[in-house]
PDB file of N, CA and C in Angstrom:
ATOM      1  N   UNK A   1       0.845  -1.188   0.000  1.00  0.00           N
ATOM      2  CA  UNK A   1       0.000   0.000   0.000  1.00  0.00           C
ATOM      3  C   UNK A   1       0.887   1.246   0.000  1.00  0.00           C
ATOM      4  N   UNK A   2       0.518   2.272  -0.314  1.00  0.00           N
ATOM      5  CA  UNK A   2       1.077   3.669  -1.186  1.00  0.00           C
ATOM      6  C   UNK A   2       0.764   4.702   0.268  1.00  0.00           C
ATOM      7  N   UNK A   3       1.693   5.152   0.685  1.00  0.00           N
ATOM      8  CA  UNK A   3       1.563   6.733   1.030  1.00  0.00           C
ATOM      9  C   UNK A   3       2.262   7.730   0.233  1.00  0.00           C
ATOM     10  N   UNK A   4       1.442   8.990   0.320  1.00  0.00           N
ATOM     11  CA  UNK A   4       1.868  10.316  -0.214  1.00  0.00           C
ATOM     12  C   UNK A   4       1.496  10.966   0.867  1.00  0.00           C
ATOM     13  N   UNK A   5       3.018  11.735   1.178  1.00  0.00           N
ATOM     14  CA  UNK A   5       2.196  13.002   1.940  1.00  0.00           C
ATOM     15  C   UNK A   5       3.202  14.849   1.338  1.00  0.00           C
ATOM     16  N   UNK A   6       2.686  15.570   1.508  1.00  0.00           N
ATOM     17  CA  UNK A   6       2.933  16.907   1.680  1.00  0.00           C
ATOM     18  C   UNK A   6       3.597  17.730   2.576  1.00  0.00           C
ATOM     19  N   UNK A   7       5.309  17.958   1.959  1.00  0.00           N
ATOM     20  CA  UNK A   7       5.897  18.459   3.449  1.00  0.00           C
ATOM     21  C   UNK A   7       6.233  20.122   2.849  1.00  0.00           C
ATOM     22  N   UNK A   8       5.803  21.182   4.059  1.00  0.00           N
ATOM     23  CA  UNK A   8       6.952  22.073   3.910  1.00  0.00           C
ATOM     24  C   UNK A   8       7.475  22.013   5.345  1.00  0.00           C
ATOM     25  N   UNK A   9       9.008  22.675   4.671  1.00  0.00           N
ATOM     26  CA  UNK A   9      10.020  22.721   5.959  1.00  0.00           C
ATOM     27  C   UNK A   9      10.273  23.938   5.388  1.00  0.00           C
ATOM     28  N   UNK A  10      10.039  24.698   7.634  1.00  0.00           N
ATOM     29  CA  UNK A  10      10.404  25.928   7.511  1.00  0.00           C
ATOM     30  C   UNK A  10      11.548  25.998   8.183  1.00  0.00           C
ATOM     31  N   UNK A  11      12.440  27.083   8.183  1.00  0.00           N
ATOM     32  CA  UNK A  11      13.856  27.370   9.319  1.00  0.00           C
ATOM     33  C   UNK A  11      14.783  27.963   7.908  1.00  0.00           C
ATOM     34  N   UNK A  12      16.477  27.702   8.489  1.00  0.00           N
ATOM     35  CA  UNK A  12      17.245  27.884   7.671  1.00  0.00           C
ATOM     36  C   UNK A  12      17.631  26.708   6.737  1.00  0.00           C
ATOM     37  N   UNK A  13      16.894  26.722   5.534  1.00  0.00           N
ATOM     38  CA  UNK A  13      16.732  25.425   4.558  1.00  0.00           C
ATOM     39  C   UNK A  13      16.972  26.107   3.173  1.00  0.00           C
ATOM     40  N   UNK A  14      17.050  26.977   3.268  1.00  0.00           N
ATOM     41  CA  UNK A  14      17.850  27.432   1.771  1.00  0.00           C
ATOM     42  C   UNK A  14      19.115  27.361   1.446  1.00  0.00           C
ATOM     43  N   UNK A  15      19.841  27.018   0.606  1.00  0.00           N
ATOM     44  CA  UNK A  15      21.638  27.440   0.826  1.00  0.00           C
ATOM     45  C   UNK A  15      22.569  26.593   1.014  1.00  0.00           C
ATOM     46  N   UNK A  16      21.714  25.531   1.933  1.00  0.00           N
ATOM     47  CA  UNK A  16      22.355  24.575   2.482  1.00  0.00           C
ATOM     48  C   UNK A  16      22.552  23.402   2.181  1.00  0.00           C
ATOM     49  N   UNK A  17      22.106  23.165   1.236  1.00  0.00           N
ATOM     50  CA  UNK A  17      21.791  21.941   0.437  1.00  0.00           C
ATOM     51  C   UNK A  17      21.279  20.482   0.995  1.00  0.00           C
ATOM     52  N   UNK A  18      19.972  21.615   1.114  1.00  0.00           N
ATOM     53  CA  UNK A  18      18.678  20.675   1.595  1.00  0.00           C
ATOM     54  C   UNK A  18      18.195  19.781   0.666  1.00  0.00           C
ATOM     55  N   UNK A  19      17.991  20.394  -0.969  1.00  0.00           N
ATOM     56  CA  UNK A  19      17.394  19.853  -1.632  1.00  0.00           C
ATOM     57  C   UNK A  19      18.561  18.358  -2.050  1.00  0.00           C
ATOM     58  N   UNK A  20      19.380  18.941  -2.298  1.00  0.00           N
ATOM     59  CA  UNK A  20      20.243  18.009  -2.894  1.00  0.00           C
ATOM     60  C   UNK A  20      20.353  16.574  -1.634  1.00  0.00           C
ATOM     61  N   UNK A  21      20.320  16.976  -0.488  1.00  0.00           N
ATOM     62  CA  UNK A  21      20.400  15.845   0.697  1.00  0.00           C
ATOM     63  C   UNK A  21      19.286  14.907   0.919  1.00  0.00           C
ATOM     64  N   UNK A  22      18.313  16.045   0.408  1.00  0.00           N
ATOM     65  CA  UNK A  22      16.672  14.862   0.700  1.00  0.00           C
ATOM     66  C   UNK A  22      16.415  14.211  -0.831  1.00  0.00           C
ATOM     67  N   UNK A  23      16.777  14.752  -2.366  1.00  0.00           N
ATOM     68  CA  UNK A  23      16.967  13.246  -3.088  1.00  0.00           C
ATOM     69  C   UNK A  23      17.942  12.290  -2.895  1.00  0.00           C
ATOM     70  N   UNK A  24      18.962  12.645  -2.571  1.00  0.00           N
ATOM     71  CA  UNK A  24      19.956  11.109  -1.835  1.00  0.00           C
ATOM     72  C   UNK A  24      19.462  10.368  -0.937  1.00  0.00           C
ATOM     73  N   UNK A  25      18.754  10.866   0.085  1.00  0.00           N
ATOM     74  CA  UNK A  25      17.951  10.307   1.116  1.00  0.00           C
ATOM     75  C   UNK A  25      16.920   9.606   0.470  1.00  0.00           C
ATOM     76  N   UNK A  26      16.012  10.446  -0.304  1.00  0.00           N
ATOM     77  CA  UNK A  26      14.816   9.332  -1.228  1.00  0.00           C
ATOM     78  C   UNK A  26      15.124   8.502  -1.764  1.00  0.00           C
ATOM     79  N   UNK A  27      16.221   9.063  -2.690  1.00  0.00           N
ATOM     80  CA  UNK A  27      16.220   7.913  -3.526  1.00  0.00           C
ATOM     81  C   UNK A  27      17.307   6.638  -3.055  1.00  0.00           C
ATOM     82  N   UNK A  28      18.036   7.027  -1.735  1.00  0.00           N
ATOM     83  CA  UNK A  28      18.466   5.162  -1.392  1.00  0.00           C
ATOM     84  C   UNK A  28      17.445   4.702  -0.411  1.00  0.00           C
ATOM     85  N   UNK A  29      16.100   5.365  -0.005  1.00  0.00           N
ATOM     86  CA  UNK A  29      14.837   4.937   0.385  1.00  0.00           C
ATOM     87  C   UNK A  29      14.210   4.476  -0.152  1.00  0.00           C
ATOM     88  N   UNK A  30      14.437   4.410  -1.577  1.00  0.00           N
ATOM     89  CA  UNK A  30      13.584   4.152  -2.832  1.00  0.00           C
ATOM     90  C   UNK A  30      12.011   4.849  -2.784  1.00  0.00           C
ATOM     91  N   UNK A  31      11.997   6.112  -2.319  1.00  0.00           N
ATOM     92  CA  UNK A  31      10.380   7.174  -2.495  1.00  0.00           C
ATOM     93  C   UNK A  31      10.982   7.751  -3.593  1.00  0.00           C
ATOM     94  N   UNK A  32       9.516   8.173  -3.990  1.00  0.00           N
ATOM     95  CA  UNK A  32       9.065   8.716  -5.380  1.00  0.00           C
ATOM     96  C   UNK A  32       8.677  10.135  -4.658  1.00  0.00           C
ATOM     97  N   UNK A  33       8.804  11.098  -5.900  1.00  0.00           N
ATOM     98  CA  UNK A  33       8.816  12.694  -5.628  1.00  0.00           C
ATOM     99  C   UNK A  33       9.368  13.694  -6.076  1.00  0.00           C
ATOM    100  N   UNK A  34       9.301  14.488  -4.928  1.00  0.00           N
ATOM    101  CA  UNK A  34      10.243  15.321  -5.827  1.00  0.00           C
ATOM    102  C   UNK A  34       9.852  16.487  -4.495  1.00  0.00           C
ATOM    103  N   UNK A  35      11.369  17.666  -4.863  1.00  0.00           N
ATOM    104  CA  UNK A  35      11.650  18.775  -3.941  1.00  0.00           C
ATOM    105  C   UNK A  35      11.887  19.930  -4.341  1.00  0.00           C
ATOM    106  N   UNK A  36      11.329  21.361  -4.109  1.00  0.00           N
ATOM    107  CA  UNK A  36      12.283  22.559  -4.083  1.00  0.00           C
ATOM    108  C   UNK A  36      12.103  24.016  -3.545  1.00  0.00           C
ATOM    109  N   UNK A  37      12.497  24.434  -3.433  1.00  0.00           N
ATOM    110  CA  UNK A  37      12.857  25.799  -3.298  1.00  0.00           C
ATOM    111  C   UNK A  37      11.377  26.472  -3.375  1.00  0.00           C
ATOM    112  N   UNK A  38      10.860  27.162  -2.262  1.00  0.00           N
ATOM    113  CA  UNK A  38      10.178  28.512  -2.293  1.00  0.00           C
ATOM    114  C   UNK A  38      10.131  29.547  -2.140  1.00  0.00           C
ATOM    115  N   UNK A  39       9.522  30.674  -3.049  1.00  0.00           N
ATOM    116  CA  UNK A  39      10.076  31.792  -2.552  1.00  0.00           C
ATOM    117  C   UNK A  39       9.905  32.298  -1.811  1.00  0.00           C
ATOM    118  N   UNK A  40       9.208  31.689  -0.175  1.00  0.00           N
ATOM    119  CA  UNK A  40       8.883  32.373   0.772  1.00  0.00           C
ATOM    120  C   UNK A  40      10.208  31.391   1.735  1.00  0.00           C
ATOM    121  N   UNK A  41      11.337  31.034   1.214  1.00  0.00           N
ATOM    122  CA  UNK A  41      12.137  30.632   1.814  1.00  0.00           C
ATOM    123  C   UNK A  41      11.746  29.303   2.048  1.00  0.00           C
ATOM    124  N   UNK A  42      10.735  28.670   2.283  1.00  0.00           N
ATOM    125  CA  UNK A  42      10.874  27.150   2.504  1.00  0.00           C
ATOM    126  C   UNK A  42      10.958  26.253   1.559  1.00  0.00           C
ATOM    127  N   UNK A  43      11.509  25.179   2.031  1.00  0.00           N
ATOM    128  CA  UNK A  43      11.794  23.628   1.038  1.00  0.00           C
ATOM    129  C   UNK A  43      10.273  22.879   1.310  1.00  0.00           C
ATOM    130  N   UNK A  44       9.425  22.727   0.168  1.00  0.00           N
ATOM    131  CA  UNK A  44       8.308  22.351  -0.038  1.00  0.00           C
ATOM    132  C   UNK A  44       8.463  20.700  -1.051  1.00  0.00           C
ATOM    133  N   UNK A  45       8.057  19.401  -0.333  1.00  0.00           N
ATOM    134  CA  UNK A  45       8.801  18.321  -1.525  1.00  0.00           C
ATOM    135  C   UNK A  45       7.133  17.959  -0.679  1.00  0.00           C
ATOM    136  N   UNK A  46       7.598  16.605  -1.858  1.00  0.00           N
ATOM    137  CA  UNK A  46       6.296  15.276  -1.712  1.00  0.00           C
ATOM    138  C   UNK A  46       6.832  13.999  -2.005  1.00  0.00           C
ATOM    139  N   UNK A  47       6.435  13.395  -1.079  1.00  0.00           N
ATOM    140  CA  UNK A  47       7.246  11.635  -0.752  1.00  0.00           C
ATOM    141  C   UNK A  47       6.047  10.500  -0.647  1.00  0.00           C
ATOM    142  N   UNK A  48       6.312   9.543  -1.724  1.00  0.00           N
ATOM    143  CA  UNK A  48       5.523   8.550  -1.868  1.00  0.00           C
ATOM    144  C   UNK A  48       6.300   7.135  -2.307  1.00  0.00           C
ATOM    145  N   UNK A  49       5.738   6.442  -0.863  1.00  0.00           N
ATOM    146  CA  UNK A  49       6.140   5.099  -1.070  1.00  0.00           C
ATOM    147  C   UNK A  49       5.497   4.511  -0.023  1.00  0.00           C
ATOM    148  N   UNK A  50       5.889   3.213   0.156  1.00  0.00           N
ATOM    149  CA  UNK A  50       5.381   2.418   1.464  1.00  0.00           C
ATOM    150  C   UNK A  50       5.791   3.208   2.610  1.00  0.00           C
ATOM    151  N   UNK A  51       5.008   2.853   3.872  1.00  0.00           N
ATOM    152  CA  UNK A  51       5.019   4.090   4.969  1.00  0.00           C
ATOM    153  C   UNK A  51       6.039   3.950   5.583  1.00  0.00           C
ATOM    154  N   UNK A  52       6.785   2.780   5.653  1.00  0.00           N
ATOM    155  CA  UNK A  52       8.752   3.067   6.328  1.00  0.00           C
ATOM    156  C   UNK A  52       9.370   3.647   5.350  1.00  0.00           C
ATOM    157  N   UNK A  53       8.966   3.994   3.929  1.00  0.00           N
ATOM    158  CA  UNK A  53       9.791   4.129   3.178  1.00  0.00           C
ATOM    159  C   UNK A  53       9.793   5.661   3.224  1.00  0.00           C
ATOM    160  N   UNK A  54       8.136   6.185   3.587  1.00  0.00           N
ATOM    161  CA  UNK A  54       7.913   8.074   2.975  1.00  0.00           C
ATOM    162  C   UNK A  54       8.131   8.002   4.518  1.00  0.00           C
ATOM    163  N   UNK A  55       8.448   7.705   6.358  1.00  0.00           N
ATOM    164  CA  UNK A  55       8.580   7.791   7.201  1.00  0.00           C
ATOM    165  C   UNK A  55       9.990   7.866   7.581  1.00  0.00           C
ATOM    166  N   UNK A  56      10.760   7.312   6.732  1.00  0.00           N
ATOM    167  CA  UNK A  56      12.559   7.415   7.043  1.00  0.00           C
ATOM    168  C   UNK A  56      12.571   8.961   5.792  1.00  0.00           C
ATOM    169  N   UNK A  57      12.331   8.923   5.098  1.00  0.00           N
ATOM    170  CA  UNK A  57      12.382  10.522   4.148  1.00  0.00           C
ATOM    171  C   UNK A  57      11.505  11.539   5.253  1.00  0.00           C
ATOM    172  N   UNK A  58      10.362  11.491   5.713  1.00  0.00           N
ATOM    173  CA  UNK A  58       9.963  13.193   6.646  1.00  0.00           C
ATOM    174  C   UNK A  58      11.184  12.821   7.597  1.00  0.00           C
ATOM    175  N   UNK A  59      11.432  11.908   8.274  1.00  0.00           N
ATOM    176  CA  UNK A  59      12.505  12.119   9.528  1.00  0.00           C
ATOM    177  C   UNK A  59      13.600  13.041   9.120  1.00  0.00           C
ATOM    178  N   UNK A  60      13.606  12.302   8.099  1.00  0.00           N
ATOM    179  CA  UNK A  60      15.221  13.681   7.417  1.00  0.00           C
ATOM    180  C   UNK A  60      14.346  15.156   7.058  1.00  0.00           C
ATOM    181  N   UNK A  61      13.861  14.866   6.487  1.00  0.00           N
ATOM    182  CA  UNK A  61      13.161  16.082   6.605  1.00  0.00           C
ATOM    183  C   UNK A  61      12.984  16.894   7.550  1.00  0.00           C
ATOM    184  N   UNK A  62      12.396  16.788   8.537  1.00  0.00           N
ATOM    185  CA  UNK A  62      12.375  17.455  10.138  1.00  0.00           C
ATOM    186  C   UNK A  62      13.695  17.681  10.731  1.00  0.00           C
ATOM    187  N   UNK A  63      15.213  17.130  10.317  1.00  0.00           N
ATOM    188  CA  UNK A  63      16.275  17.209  10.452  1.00  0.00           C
ATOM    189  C   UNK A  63      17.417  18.389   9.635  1.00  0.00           C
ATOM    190  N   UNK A  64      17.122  17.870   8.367  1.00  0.00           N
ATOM    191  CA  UNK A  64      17.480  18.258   7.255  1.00  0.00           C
ATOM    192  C   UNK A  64      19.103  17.595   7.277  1.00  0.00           C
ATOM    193  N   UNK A  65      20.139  18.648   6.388  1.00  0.00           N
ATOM    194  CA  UNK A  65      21.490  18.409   6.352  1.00  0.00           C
ATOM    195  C   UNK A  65      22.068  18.943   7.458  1.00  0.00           C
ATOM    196  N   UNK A  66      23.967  18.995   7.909  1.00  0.00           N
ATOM    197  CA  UNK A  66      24.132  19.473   9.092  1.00  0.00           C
ATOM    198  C   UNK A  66      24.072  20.950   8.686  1.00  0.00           C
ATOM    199  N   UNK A  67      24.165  21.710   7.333  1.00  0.00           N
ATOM    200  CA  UNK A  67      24.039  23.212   7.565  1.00  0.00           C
ATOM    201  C   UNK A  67      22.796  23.745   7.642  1.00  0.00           C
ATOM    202  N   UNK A  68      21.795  22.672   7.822  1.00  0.00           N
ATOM    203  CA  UNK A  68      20.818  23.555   7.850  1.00  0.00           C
ATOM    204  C   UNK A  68      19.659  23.570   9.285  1.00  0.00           C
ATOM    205  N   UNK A  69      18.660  24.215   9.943  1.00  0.00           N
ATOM    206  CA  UNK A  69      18.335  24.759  10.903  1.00  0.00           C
ATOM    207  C   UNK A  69      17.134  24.948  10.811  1.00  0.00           C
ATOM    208  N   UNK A  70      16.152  23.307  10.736  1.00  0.00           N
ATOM    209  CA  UNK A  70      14.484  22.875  10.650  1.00  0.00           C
ATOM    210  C   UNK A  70      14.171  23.803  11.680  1.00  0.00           C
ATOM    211  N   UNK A  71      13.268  24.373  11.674  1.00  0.00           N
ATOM    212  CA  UNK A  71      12.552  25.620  12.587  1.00  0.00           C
ATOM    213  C   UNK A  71      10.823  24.751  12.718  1.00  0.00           C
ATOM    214  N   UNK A  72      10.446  23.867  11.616  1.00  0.00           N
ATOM    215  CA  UNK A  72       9.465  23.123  11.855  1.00  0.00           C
ATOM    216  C   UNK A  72       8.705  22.171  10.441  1.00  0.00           C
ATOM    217  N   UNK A  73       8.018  21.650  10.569  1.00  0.00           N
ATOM    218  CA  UNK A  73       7.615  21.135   9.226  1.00  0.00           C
ATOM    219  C   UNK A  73       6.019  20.767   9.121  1.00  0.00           C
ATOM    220  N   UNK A  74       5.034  20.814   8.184  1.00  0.00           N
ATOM    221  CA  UNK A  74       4.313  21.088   8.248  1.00  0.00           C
ATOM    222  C   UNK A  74       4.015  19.638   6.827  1.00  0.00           C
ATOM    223  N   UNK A  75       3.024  18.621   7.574  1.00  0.00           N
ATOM    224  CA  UNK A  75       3.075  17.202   7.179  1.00  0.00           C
ATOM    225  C   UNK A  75       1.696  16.857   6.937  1.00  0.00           C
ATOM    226  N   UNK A  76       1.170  16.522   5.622  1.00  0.00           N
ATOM    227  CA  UNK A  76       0.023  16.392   5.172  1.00  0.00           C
ATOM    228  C   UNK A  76       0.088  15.378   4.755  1.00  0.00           C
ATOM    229  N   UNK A  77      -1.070  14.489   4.433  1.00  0.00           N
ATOM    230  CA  UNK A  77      -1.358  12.731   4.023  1.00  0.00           C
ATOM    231  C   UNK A  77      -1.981  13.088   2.542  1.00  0.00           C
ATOM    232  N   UNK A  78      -1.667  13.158   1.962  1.00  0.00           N
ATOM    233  CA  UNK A  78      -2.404  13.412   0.542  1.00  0.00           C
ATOM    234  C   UNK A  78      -2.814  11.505  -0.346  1.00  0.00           C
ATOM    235  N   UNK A  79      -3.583  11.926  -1.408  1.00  0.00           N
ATOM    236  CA  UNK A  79      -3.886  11.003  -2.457  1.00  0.00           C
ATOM    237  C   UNK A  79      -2.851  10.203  -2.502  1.00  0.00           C
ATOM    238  N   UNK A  80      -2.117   8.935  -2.986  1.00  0.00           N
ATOM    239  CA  UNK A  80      -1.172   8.833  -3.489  1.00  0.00           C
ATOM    240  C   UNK A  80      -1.618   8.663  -5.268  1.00  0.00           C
ATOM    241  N   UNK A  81      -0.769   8.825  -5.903  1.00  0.00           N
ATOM    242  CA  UNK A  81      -0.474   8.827  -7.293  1.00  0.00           C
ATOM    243  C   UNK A  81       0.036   8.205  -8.138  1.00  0.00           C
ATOM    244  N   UNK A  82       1.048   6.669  -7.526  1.00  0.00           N
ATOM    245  CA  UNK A  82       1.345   5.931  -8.133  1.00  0.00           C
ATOM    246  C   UNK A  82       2.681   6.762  -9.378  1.00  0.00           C
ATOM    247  N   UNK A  83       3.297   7.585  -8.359  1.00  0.00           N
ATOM    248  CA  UNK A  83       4.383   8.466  -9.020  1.00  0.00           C
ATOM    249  C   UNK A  83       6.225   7.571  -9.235  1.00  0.00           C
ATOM    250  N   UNK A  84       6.776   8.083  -9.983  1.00  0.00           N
ATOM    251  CA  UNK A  84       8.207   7.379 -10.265  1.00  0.00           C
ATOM    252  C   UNK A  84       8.903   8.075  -9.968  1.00  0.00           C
ATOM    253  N   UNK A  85      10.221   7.454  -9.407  1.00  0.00           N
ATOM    254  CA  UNK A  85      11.542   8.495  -9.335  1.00  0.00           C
ATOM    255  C   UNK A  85      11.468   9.666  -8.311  1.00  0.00           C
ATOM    256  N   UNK A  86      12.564  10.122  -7.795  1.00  0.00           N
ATOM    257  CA  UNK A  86      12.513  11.233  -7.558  1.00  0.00           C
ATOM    258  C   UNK A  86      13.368  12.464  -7.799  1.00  0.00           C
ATOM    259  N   UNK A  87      13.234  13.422  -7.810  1.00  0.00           N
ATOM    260  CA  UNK A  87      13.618  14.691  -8.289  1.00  0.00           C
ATOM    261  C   UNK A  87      13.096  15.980  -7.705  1.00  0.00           C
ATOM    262  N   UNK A  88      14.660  16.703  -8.104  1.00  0.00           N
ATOM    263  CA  UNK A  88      14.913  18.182  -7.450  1.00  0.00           C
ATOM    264  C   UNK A  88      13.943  19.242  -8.948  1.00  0.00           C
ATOM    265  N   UNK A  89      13.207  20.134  -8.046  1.00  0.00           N
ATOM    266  CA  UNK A  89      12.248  20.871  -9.365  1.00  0.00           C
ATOM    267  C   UNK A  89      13.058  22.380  -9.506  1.00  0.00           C
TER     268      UNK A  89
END
């Protein structure tokens, strides 16, 4: 069975190479998705796979890389979609 859910992460997550850390993280998790950049400063992605699989990806998420400084994250259960791969947008 499929989860999708909806993350933004707020704090210091720009710069730091958030995006680039959470597709390495997905993809040796093997989740489907994808991540990037907003212009209100937060890293906004979506992770779909089996629920240890999109549950080890938000953990990093709520963490991030060591330069960067999760202030909080904001975690929604959406549709899943039966999506491939993942990727930086």
């Amino acid at each position: 069975m499929s989860t999708r859910v909806h993350v933004i992460v707020r704090g210091t997550v720009q710069g730091v190479g958030f995006r680039w850390a959470t597709e390495q993280v997905a993809r040796e998790a093997g989740a489907a998705g994808w991540v990037r950049n907003r212009p209100d400063g937060t890293v906004e992605a979506v992770v779909e796979g089996d629920d240890a699989t999109v549950r080890r990806v938000v953990d990093f998420l709520r963490t991030g890389p060591s330069g960067a400084a999760v202030a909080g994250t904001d975690v929604t259960t959406v549709s899943p979609r039966g999506e491939q791969g993942f990727r930086t947008r």
